[in-house]
Protein backbone atom coordinates (compact mmCIF):
# COMPACT_ATOMS: atom_id res chain seq x y z
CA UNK A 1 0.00 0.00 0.00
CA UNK A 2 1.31 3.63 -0.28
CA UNK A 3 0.17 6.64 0.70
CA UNK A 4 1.51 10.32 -0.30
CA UNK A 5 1.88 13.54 1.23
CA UNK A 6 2.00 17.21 -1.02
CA UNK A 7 4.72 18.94 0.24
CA UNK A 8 3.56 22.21 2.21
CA UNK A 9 5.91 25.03 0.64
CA UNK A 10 5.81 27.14 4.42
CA UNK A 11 7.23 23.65 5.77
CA UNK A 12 8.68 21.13 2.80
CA UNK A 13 9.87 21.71 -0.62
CA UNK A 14 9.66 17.88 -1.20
CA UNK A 15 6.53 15.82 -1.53
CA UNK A 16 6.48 12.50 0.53
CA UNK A 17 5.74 8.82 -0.41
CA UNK A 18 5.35 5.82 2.16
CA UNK A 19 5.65 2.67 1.02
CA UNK A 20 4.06 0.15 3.59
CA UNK A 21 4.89 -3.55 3.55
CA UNK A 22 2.75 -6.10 4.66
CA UNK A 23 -0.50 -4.14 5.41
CA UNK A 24 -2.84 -6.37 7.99
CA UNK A 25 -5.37 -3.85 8.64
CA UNK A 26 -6.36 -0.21 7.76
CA UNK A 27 -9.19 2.36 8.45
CA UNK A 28 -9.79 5.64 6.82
CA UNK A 29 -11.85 7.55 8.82
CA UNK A 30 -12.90 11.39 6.67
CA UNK A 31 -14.84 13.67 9.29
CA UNK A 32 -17.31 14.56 6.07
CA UNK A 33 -18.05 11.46 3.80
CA UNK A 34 -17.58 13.46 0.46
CA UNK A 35 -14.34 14.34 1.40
CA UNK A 36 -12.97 10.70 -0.08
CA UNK A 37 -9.34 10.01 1.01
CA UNK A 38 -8.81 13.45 1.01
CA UNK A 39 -7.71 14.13 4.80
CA UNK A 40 -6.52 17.61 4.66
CA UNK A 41 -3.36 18.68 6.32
CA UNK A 42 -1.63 16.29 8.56
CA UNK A 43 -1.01 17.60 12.60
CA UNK A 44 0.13 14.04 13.97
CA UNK A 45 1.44 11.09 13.03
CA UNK A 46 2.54 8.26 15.39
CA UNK A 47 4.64 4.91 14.73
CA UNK A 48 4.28 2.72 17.58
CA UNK A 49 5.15 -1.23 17.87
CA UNK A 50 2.45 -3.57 17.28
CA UNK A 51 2.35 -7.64 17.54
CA UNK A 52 2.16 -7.53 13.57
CA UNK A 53 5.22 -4.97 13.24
CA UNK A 54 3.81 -1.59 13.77
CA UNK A 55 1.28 0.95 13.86
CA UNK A 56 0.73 4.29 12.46
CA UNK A 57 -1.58 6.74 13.01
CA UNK A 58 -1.90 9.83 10.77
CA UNK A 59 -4.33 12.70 11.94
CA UNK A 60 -5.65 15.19 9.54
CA UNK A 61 -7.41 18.31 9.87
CA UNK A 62 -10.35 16.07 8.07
CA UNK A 63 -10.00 12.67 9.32
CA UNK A 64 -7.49 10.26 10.23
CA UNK A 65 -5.17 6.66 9.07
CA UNK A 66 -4.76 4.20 10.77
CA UNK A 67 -2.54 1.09 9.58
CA UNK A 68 -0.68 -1.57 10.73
CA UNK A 69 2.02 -2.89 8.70
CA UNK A 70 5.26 -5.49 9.04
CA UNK A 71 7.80 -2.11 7.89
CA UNK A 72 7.56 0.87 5.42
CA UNK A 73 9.70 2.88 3.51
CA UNK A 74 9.78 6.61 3.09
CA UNK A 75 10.92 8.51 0.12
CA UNK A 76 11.05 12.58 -0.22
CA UNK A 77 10.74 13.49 -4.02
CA UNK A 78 11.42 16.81 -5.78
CA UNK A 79 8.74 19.36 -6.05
CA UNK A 80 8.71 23.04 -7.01
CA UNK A 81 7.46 25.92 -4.79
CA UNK A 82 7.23 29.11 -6.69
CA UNK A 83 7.88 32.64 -4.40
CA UNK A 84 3.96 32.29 -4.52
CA UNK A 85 3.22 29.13 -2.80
């Protein structure tokens, strides 16, 4: 499964992709139903160790993920912020 993050040009110039291996369970949980997997700006995310390898929880200003996978793998990619952004 992966999951990625738009970079935030006040906070990252790079966008961010996780790579999880060995998903056993996963909830997507959007405070509004029409907002899809669209959780909004992330202000949390937690790794913690779980029986099947680990957990992570992402909050959103919309909603939250929640996963448990055996490992991931993170990798920052080039974006461009113009003076704009």
């Amino acid at each position: 499964m992966e999951v990625e993050f738009q970079h935030n040009c006040w906070k990252h110039d790079q966008d961010l992709l996780i790579r999880y291996v060995g998903v056993s369970d996963f909830v997507i949980d959007p405070v509004d139903d029409d907002r899809g997997t669209d959780l909004g700006a992330v202000i949390l995310d937690e790794i913690l160790p779980h029986r099947d390898g680990c957990s992570h929880e992402i909050a959103c200003w919309d909603g939250t993920l929640s996963l448990v996978h055996r490992d991931l793998e993170a990798t920052w990619t080039e974006t461009s912020c113009s003076s704009k952004s």
